[in-house]
PDB file of N, CA and C in Angstrom:
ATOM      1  N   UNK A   1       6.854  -5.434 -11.552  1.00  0.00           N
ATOM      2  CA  UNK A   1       8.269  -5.471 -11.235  1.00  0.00           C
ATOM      3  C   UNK A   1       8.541  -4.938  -9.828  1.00  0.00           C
ATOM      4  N   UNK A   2       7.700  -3.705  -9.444  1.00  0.00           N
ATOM      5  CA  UNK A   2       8.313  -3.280  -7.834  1.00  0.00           C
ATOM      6  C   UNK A   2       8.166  -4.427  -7.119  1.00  0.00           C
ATOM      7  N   UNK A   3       6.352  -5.348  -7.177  1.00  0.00           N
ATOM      8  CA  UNK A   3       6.721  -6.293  -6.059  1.00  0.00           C
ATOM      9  C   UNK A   3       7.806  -7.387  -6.111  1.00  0.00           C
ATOM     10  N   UNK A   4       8.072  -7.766  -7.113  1.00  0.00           N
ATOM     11  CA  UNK A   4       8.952  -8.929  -7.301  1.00  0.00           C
ATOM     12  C   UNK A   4      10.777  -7.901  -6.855  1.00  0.00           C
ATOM     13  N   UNK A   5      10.763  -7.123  -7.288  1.00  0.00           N
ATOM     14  CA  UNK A   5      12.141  -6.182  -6.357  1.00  0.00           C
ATOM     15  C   UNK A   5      11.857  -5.911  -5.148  1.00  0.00           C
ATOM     16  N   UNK A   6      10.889  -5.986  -4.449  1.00  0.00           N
ATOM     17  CA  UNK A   6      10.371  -5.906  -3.240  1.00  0.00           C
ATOM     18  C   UNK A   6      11.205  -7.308  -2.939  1.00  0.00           C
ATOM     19  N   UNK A   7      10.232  -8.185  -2.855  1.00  0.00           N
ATOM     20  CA  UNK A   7      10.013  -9.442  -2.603  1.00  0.00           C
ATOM     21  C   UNK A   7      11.819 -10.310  -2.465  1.00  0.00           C
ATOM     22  N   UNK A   8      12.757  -9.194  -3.500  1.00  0.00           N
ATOM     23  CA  UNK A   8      14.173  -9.517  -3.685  1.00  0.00           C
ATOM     24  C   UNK A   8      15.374  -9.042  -2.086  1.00  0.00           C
ATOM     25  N   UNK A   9      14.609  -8.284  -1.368  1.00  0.00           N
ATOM     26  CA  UNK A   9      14.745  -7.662  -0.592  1.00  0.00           C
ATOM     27  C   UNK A   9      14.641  -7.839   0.922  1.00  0.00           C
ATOM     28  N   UNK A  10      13.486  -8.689   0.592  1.00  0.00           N
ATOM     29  CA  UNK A  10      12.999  -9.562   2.125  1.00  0.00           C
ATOM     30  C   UNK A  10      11.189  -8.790   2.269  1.00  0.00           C
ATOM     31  N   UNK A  11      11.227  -7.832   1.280  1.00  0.00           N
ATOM     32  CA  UNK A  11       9.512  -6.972   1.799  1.00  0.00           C
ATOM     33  C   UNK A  11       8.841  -7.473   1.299  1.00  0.00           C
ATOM     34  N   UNK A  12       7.833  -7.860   2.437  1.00  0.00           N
ATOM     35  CA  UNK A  12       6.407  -8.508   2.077  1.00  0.00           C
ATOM     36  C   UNK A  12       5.536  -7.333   1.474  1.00  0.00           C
ATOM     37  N   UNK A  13       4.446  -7.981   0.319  1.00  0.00           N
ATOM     38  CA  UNK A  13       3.237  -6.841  -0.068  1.00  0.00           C
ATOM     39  C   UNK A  13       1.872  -7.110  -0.249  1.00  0.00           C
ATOM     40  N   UNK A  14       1.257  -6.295  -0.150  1.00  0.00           N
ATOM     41  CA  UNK A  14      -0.492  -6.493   0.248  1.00  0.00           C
ATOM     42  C   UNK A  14      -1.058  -5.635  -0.147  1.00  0.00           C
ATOM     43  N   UNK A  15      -2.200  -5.544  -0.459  1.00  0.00           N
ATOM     44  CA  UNK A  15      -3.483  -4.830  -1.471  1.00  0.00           C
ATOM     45  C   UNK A  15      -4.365  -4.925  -0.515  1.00  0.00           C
ATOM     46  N   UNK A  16      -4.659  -4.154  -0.001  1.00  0.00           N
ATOM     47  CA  UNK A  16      -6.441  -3.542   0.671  1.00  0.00           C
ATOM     48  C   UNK A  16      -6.454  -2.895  -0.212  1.00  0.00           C
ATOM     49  N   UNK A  17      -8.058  -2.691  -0.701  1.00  0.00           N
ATOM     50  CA  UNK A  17      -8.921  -1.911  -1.557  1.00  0.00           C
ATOM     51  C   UNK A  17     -10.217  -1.964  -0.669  1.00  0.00           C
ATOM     52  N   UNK A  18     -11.248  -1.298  -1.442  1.00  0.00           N
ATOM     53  CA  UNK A  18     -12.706  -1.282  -1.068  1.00  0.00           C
ATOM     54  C   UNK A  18     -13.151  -1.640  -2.246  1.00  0.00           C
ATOM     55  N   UNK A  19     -12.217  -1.627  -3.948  1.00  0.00           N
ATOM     56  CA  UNK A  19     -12.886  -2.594  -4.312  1.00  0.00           C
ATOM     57  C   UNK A  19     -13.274  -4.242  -4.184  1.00  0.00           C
ATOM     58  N   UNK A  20     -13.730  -5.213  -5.349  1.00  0.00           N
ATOM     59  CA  UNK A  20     -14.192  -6.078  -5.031  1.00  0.00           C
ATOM     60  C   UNK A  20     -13.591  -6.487  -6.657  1.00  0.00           C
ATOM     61  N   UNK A  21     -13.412  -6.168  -7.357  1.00  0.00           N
ATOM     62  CA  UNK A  21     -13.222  -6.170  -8.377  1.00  0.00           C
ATOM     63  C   UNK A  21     -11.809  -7.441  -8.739  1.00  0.00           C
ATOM     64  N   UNK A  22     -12.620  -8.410  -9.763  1.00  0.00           N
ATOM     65  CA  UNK A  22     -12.080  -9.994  -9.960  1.00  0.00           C
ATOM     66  C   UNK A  22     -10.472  -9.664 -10.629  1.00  0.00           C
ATOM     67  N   UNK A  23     -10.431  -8.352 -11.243  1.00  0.00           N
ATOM     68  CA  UNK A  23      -9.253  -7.750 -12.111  1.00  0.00           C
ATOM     69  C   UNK A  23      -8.165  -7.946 -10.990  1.00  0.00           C
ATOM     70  N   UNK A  24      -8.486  -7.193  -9.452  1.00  0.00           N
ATOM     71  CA  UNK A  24      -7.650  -7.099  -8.777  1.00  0.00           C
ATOM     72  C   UNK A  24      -7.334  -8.357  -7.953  1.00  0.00           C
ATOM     73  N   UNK A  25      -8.282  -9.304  -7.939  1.00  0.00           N
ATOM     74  CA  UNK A  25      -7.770 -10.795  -7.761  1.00  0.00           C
ATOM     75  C   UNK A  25      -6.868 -11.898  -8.365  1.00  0.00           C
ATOM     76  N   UNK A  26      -7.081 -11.056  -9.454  1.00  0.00           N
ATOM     77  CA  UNK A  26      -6.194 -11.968 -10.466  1.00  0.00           C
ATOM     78  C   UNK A  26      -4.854 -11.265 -10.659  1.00  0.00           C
ATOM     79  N   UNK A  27      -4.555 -10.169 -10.285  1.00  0.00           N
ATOM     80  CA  UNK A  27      -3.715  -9.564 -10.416  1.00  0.00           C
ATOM     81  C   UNK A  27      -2.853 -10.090  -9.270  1.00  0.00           C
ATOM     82  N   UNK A  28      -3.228  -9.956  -8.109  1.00  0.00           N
ATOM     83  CA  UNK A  28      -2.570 -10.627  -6.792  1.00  0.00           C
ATOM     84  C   UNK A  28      -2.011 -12.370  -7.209  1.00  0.00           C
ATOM     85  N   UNK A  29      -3.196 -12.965  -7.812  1.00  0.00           N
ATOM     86  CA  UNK A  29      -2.801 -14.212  -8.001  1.00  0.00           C
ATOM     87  C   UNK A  29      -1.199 -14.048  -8.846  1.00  0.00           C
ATOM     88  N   UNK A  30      -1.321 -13.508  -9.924  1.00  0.00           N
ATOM     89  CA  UNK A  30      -0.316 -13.238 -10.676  1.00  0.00           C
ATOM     90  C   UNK A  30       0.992 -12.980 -10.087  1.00  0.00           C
ATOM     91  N   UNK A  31       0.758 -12.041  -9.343  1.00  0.00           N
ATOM     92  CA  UNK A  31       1.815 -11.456  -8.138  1.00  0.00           C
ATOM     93  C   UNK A  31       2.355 -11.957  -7.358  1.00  0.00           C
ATOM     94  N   UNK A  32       1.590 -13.328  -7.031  1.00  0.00           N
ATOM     95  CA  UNK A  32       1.896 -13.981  -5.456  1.00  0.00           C
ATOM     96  C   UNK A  32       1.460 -13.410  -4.303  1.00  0.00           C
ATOM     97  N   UNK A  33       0.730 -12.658  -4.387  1.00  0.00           N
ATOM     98  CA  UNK A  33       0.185 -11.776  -3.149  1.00  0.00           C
ATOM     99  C   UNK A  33      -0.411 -12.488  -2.328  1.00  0.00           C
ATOM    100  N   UNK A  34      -0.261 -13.511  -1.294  1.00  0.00           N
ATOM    101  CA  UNK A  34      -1.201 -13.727  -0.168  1.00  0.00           C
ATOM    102  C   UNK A  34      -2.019 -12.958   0.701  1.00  0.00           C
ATOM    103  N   UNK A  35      -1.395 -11.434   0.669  1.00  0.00           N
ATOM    104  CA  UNK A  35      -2.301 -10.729   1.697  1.00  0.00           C
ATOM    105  C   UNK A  35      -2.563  -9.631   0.893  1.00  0.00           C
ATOM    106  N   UNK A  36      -4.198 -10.453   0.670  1.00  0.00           N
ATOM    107  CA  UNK A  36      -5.159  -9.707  -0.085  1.00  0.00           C
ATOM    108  C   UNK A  36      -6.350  -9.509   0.245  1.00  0.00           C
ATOM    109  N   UNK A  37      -6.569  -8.282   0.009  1.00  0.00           N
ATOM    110  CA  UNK A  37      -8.053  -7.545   0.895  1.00  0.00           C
ATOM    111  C   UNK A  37      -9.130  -7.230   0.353  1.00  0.00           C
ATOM    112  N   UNK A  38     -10.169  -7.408   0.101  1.00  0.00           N
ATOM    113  CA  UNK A  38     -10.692  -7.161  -0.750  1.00  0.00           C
ATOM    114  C   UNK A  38     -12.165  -6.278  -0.499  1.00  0.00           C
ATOM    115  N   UNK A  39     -12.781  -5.380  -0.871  1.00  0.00           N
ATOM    116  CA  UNK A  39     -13.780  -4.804  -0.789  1.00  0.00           C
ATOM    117  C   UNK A  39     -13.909  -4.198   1.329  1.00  0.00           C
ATOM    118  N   UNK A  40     -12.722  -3.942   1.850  1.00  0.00           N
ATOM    119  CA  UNK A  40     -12.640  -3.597   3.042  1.00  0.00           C
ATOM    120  C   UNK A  40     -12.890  -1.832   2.934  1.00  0.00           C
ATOM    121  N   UNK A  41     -13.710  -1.914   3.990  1.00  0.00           N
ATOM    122  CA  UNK A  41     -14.421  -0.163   4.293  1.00  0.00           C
ATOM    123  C   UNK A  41     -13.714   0.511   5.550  1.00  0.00           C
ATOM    124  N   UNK A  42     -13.450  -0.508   5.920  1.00  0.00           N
ATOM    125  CA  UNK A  42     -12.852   0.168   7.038  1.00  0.00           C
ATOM    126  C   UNK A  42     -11.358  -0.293   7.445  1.00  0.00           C
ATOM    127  N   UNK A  43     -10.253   0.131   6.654  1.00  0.00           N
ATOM    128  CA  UNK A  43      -8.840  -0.201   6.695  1.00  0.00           C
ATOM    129  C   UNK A  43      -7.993  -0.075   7.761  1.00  0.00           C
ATOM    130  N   UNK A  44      -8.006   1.212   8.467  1.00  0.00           N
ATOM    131  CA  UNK A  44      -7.342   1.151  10.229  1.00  0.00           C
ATOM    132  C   UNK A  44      -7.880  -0.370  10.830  1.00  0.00           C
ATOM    133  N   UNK A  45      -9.021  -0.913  10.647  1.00  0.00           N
ATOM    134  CA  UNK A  45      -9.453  -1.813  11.659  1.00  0.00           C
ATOM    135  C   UNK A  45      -8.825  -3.597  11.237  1.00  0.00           C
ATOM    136  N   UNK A  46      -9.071  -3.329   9.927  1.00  0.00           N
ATOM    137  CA  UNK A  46      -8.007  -4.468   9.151  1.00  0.00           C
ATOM    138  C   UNK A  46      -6.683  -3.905   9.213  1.00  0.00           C
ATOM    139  N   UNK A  47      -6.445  -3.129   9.060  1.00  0.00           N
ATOM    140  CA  UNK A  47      -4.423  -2.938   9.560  1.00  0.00           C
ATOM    141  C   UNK A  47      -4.325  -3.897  10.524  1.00  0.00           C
ATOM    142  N   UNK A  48      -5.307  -3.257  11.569  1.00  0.00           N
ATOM    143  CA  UNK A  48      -5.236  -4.253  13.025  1.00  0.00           C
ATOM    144  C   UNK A  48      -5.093  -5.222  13.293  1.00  0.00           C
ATOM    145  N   UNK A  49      -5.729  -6.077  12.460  1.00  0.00           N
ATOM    146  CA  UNK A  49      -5.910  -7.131  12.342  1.00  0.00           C
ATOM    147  C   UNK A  49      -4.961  -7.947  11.828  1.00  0.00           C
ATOM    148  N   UNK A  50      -4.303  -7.384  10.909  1.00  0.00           N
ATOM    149  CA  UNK A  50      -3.047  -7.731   9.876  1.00  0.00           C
ATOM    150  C   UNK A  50      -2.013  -7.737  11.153  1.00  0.00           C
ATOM    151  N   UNK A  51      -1.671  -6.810  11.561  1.00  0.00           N
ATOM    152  CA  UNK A  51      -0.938  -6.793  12.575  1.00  0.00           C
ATOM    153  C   UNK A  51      -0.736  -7.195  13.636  1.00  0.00           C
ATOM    154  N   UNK A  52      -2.249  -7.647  14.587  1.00  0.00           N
ATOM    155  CA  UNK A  52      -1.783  -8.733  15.041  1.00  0.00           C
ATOM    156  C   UNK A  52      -1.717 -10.420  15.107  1.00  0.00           C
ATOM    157  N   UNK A  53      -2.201 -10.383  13.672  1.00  0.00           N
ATOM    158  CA  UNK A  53      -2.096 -11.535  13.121  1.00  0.00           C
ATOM    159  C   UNK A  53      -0.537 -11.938  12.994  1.00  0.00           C
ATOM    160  N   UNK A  54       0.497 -10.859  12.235  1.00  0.00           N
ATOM    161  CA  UNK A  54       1.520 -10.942  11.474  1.00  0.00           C
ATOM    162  C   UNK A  54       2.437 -10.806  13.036  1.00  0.00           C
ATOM    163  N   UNK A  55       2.517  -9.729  14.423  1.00  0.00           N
ATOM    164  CA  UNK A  55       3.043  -9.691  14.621  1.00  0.00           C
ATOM    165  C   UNK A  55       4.201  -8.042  14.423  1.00  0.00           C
ATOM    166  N   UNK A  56       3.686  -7.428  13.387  1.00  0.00           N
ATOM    167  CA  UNK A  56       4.189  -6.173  12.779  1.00  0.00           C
ATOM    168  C   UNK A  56       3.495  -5.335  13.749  1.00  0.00           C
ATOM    169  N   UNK A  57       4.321  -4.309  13.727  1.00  0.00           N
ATOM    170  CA  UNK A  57       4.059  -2.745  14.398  1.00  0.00           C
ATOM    171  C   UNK A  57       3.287  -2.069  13.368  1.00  0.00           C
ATOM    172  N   UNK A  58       2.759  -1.313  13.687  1.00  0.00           N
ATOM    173  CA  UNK A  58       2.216  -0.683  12.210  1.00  0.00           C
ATOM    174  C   UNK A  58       3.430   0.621  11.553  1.00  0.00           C
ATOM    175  N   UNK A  59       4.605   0.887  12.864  1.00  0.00           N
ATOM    176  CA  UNK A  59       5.408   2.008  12.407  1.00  0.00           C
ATOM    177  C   UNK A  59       6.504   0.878  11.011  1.00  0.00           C
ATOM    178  N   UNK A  60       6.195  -0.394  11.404  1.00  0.00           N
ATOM    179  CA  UNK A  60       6.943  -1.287  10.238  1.00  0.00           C
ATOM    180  C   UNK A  60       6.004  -1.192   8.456  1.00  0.00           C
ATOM    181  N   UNK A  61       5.194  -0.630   8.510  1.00  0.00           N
ATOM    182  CA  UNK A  61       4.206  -1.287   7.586  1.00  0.00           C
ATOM    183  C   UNK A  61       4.203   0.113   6.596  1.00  0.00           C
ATOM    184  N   UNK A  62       4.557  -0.025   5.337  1.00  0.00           N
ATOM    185  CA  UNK A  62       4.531   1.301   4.338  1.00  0.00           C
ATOM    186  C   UNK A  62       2.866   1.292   3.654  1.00  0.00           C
ATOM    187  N   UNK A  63       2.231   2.070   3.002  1.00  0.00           N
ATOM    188  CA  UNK A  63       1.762   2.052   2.624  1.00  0.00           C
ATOM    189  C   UNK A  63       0.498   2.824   1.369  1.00  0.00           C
ATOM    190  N   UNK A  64       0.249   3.042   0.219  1.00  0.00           N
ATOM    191  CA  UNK A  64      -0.467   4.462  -0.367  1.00  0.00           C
ATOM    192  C   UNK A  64      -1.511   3.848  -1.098  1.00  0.00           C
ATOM    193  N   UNK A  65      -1.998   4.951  -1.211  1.00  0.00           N
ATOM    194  CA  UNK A  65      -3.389   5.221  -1.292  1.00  0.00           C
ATOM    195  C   UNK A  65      -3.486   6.786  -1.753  1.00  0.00           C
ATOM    196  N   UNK A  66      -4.982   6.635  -2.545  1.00  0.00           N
ATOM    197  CA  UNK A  66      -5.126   7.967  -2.939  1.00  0.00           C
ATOM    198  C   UNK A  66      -6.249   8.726  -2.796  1.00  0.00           C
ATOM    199  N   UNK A  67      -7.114   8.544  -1.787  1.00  0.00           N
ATOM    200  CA  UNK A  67      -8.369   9.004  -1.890  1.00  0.00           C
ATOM    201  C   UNK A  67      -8.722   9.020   0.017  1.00  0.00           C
ATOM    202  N   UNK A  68      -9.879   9.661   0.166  1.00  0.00           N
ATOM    203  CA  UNK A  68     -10.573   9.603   1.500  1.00  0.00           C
ATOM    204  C   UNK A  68     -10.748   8.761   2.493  1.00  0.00           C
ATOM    205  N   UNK A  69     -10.464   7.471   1.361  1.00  0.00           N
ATOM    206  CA  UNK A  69     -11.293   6.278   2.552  1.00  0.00           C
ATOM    207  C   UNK A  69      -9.677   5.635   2.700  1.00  0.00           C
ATOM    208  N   UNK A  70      -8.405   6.082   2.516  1.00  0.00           N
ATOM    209  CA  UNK A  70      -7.417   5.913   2.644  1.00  0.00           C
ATOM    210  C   UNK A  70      -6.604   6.704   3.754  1.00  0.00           C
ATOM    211  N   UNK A  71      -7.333   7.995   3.990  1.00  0.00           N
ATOM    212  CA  UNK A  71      -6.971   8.979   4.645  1.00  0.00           C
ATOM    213  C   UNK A  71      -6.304   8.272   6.622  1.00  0.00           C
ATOM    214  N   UNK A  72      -7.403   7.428   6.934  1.00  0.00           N
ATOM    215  CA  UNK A  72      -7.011   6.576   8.345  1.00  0.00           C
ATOM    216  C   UNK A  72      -5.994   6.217   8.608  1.00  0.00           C
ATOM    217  N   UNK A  73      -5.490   5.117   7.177  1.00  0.00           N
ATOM    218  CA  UNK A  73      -4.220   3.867   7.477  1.00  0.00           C
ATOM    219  C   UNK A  73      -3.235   5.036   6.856  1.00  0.00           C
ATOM    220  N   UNK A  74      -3.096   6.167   6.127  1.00  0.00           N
ATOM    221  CA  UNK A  74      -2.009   6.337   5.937  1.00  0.00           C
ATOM    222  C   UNK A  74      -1.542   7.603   7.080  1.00  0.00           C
ATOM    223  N   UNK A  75      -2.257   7.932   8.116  1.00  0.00           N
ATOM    224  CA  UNK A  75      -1.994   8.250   9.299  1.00  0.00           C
ATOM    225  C   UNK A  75      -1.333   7.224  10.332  1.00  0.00           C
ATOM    226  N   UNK A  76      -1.599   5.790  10.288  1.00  0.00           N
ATOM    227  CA  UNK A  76      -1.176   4.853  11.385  1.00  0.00           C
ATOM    228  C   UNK A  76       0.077   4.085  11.048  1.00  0.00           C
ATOM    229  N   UNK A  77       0.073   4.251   9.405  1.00  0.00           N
ATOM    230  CA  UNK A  77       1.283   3.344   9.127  1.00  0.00           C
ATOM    231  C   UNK A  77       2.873   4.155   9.315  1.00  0.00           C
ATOM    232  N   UNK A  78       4.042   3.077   9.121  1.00  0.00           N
ATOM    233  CA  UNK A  78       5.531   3.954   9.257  1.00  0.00           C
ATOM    234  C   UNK A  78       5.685   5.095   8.237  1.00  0.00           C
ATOM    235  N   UNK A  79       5.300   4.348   7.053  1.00  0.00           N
ATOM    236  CA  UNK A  79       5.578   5.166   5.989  1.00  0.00           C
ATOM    237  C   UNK A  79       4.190   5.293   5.227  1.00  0.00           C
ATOM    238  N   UNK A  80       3.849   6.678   4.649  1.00  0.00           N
ATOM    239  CA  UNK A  80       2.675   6.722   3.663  1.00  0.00           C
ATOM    240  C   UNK A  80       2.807   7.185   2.022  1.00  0.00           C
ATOM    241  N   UNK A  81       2.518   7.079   1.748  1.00  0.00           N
ATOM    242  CA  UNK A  81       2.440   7.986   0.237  1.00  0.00           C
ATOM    243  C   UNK A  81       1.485   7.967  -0.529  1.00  0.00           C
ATOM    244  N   UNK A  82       0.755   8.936  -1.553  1.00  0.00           N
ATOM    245  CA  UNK A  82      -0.098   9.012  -2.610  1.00  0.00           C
ATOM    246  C   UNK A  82       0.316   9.212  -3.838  1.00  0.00           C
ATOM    247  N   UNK A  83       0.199   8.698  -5.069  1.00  0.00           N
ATOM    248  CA  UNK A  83       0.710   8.852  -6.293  1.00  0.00           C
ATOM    249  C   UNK A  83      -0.289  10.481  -6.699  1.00  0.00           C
ATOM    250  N   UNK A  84       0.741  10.851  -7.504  1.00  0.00           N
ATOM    251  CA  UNK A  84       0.543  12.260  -8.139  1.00  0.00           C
ATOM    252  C   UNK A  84      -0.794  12.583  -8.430  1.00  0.00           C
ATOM    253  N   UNK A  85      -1.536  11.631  -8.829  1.00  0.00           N
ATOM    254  CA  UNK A  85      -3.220  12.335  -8.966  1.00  0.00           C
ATOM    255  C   UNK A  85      -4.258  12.063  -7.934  1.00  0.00           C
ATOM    256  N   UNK A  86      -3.437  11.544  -6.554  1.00  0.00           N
ATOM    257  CA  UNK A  86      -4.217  11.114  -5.568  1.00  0.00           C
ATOM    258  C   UNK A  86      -4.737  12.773  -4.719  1.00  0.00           C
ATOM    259  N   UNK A  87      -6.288  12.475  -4.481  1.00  0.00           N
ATOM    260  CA  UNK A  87      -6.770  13.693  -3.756  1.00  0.00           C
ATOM    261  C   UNK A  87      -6.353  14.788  -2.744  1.00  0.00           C
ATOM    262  N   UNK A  88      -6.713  15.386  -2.723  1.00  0.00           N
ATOM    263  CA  UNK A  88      -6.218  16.763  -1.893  1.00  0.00           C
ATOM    264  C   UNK A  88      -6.302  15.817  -0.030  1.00  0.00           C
ATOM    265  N   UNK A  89      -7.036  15.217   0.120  1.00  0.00           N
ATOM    266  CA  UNK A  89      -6.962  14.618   1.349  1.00  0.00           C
ATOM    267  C   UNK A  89      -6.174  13.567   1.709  1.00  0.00           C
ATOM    268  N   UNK A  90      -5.790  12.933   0.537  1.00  0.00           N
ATOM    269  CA  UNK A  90      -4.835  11.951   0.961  1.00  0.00           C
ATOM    270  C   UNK A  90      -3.268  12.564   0.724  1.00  0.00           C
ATOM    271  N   UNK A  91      -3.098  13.677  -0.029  1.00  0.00           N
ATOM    272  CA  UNK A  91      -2.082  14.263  -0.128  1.00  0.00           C
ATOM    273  C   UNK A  91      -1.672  15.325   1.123  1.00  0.00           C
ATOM    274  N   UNK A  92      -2.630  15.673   1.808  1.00  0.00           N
ATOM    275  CA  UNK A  92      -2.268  16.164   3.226  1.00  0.00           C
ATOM    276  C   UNK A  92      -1.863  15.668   4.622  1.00  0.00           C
ATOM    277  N   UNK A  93      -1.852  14.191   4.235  1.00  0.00           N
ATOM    278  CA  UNK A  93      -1.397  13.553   5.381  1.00  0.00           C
ATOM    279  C   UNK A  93      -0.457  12.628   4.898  1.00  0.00           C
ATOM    280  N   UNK A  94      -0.334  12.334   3.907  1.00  0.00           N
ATOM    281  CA  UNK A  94       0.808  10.979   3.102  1.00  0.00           C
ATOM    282  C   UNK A  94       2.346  12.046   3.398  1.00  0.00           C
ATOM    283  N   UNK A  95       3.331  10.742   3.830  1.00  0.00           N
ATOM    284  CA  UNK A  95       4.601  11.275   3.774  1.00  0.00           C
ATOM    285  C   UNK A  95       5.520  11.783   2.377  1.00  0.00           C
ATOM    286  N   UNK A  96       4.704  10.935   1.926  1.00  0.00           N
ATOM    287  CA  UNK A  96       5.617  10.842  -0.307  1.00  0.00           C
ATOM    288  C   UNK A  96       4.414  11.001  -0.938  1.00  0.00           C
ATOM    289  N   UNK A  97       5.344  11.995  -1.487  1.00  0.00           N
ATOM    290  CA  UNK A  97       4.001  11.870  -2.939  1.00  0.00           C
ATOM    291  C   UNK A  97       4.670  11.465  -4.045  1.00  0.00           C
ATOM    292  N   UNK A  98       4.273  10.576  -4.469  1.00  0.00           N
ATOM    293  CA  UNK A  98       4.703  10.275  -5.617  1.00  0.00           C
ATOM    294  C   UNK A  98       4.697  11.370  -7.345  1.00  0.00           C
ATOM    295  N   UNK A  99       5.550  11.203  -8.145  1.00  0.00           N
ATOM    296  CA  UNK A  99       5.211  12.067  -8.917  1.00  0.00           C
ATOM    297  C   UNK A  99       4.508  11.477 -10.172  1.00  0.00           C
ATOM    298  N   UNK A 100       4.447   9.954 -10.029  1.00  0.00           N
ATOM    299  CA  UNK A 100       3.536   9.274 -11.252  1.00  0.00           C
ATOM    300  C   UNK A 100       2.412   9.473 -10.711  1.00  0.00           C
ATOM    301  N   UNK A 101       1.489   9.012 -11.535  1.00  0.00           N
ATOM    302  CA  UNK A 101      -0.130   8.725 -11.279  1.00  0.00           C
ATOM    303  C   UNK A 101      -0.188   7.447 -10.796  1.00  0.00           C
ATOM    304  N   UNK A 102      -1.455   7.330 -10.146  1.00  0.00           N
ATOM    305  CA  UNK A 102      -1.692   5.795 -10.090  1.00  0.00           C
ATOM    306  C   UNK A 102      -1.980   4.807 -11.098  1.00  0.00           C
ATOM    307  N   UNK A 103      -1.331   3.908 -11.450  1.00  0.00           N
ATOM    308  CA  UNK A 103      -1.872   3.070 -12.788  1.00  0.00           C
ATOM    309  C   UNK A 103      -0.682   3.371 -13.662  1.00  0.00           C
ATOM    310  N   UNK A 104      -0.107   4.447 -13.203  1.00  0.00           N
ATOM    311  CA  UNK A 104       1.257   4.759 -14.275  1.00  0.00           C
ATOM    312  C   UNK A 104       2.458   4.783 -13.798  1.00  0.00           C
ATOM    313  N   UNK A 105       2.692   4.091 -12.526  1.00  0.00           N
ATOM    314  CA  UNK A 105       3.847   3.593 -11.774  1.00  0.00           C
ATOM    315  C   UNK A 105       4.377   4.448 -10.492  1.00  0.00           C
ATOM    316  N   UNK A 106       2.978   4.718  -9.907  1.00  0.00           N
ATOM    317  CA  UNK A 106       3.211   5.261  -8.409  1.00  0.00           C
ATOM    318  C   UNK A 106       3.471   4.190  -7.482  1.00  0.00           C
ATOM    319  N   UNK A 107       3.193   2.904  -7.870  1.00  0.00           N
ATOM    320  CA  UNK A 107       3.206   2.126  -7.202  1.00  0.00           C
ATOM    321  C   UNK A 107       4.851   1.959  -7.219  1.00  0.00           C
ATOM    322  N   UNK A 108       5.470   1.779  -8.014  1.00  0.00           N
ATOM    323  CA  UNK A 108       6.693   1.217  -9.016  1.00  0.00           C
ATOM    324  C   UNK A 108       8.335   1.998  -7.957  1.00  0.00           C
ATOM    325  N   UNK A 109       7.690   3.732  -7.895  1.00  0.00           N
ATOM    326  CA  UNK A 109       8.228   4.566  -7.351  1.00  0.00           C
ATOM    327  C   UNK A 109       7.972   4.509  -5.702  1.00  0.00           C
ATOM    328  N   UNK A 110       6.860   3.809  -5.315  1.00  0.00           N
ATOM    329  CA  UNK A 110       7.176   3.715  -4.152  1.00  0.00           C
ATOM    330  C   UNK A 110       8.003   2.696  -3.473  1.00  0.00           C
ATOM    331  N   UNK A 111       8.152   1.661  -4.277  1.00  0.00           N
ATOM    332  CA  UNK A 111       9.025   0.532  -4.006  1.00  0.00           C
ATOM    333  C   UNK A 111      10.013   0.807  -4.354  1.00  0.00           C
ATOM    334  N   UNK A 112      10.852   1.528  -5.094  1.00  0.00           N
ATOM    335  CA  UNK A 112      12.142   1.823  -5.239  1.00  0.00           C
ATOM    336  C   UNK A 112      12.502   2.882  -3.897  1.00  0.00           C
ATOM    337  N   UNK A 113      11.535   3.581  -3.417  1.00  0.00           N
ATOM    338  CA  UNK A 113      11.633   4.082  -2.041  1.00  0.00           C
ATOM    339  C   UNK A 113      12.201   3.028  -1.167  1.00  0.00           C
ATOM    340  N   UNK A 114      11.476   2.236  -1.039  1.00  0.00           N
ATOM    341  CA  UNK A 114      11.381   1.433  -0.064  1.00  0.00           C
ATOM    342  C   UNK A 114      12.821   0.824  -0.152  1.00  0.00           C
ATOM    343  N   UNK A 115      13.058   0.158  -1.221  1.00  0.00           N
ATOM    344  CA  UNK A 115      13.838  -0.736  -1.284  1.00  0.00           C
ATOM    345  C   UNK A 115      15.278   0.313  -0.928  1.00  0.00           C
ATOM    346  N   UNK A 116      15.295   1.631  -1.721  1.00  0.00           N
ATOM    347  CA  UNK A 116      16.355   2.014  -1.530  1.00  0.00           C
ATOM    348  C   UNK A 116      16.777   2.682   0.406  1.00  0.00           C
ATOM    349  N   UNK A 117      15.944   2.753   1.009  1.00  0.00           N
ATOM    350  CA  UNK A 117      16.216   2.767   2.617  1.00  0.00           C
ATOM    351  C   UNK A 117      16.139   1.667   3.087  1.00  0.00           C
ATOM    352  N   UNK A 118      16.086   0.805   2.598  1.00  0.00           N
ATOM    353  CA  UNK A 118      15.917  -0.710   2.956  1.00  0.00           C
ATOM    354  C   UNK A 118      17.685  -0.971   3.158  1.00  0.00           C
ATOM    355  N   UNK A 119      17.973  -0.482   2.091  1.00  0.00           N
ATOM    356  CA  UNK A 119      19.659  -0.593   2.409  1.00  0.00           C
ATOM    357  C   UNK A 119      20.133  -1.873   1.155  1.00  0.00           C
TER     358      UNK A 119
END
């Protein structure tokens, strides 16, 4: 539901992971997600790429994550956040923390962020 209230809004959404995992392919399919990432190690360098592909600033681009190898992009992007059980390292640099977990609608809560400064 956040992306499709996203999506009601005018905000585009996208999945980088470092997994690889077919669950999260099909999930995007489901979603409509065109910008989908899959098994990427190094995310600042694909931001980059996204960006100047798309044309976006990266201070335009929200984004969370909860762990170490997240720690980069949620330094470069406008907005960051980690859901409530995300690590001590990604919680020291993320702007929001979410107070769900991940998997239990941190995602959900960050899009009602969004949407609600969205105006």
């Amino acid at each position: 539901m956040g992306v499709e209230r996203l999506r009601a809004v005018g905000v585009d959404t996208g999945i980088m992971t470092g997994e690889t995992s077919p669950s999260v392919q099909k999930r995007a399919d489901k979603l409509r997600i065109t910008e989908l990432h899959l098994g990427i190690k190094d995310k600042p360098a694909r931001l980059a790429e996204i960006l100047e592909r798309t044309g976006l600033a990266a201070d335009e681009v929200a984004f969370i994550g909860d762990d170490t190898n997240d720690v980069g992009i949620l330094q470069l992007v406008g907005l960051s956040a980690c859901p409530g059980d995300a690590t001590r390292f990604a919680r020291e640099v993320a702007d929001f923390h979410c107070e769900a977990y991940g998997g239990q609608g941190a995602f959900r809560e960050f899009a009602e962020l969004i949407i609600s400064a969205h105006g």
